[in-house]
C-alpha atoms as a PDB file:
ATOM      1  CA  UNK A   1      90.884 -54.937   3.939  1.00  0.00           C
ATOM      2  CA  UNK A   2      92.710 -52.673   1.333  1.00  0.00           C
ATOM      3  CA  UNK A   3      88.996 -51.807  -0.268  1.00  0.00           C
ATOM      4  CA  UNK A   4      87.488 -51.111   3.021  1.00  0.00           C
ATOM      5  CA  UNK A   5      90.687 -48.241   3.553  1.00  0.00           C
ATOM      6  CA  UNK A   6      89.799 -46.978   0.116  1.00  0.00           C
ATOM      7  CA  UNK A   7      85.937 -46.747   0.544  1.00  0.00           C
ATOM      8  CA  UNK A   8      86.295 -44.839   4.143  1.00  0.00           C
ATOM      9  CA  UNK A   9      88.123 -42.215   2.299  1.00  0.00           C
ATOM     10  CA  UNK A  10      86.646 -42.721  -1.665  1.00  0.00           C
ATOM     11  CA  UNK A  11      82.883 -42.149   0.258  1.00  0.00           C
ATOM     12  CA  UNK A  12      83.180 -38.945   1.535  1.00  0.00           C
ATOM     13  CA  UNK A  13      85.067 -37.387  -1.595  1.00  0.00           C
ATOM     14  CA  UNK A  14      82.087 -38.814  -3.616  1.00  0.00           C
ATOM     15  CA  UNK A  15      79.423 -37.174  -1.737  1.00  0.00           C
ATOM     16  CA  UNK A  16      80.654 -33.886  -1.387  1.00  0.00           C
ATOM     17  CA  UNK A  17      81.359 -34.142  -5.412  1.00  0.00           C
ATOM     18  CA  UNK A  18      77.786 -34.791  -5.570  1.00  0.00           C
ATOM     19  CA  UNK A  19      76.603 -32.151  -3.313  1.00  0.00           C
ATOM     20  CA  UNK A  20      79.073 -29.609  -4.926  1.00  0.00           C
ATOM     21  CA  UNK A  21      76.993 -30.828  -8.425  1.00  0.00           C
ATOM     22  CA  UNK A  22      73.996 -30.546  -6.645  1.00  0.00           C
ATOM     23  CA  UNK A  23      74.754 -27.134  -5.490  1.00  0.00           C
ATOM     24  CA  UNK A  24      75.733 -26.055  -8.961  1.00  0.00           C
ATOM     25  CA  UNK A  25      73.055 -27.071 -10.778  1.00  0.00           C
ATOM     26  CA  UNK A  26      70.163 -25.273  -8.168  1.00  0.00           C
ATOM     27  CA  UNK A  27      72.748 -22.110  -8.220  1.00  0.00           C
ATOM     28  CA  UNK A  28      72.281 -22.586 -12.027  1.00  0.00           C
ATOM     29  CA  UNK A  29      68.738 -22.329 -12.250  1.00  0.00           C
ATOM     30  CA  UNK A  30      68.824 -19.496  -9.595  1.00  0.00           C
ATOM     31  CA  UNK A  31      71.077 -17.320 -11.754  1.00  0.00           C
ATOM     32  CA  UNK A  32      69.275 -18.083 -14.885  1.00  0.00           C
ATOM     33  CA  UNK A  33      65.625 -17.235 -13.361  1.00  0.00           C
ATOM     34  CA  UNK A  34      67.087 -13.669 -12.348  1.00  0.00           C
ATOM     35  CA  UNK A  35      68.978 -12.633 -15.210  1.00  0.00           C
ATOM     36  CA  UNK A  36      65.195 -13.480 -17.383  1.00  0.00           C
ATOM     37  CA  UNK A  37      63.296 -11.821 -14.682  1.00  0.00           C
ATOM     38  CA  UNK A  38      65.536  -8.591 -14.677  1.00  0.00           C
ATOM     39  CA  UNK A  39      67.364  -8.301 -18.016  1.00  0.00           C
ATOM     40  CA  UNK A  40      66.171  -8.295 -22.009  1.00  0.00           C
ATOM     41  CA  UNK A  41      68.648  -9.828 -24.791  1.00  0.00           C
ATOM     42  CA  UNK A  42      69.442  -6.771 -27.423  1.00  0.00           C
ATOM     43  CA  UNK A  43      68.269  -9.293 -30.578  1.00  0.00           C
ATOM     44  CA  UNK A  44      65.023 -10.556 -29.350  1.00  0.00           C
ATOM     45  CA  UNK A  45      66.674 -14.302 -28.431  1.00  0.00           C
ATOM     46  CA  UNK A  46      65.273 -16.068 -25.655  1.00  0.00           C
ATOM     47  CA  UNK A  47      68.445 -18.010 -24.570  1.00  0.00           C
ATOM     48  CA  UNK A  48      71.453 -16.650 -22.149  1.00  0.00           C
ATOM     49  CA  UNK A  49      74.996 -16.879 -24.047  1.00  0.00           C
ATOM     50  CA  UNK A  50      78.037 -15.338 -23.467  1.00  0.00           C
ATOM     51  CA  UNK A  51      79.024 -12.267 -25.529  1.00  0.00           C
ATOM     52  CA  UNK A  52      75.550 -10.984 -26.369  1.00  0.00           C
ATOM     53  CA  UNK A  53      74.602  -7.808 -24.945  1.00  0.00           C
ATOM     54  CA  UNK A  54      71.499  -7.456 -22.488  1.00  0.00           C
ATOM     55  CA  UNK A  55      69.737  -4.316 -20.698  1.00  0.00           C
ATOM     56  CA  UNK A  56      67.914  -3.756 -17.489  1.00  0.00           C
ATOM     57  CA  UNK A  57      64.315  -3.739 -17.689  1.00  0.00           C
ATOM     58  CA  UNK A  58      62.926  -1.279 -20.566  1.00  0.00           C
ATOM     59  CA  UNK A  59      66.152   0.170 -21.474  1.00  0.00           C
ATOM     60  CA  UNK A  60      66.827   0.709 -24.835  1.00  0.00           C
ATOM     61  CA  UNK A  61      69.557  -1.107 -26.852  1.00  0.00           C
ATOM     62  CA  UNK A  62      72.215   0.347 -28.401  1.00  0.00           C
END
């Protein structure tokens, strides 16, 4: 009876976990499409990382 108590509370915590991850990873991919689409790395890298500078469309880097 005890593991039935747990799971009607444990099932719903797990879902929206997964959900949240869900959400995360698709607001991820989002993010990363736009800032390729709109924005050019300064040293010619094709990845996104923190602390490297990027401009808007043609602008020239500095």
């Amino acid at each position: 009876k005890s593991h039935n108590i747990i799971m009607k509370y444990l099932g719903p915590i797990i879902a929206l976990s997964l959900l949240c991850i869900i959400i995360g990873f698709i607001s991820t991919f989002f993010i990363t499409s736009y800032v390729h689409s709109h924005y050019t790395p300064c040293d010619g890298s094709s990845g996104i990382y923190s602390g490297k500078n990027y401009v808007k469309g043609g602008a020239t880097c500095h």
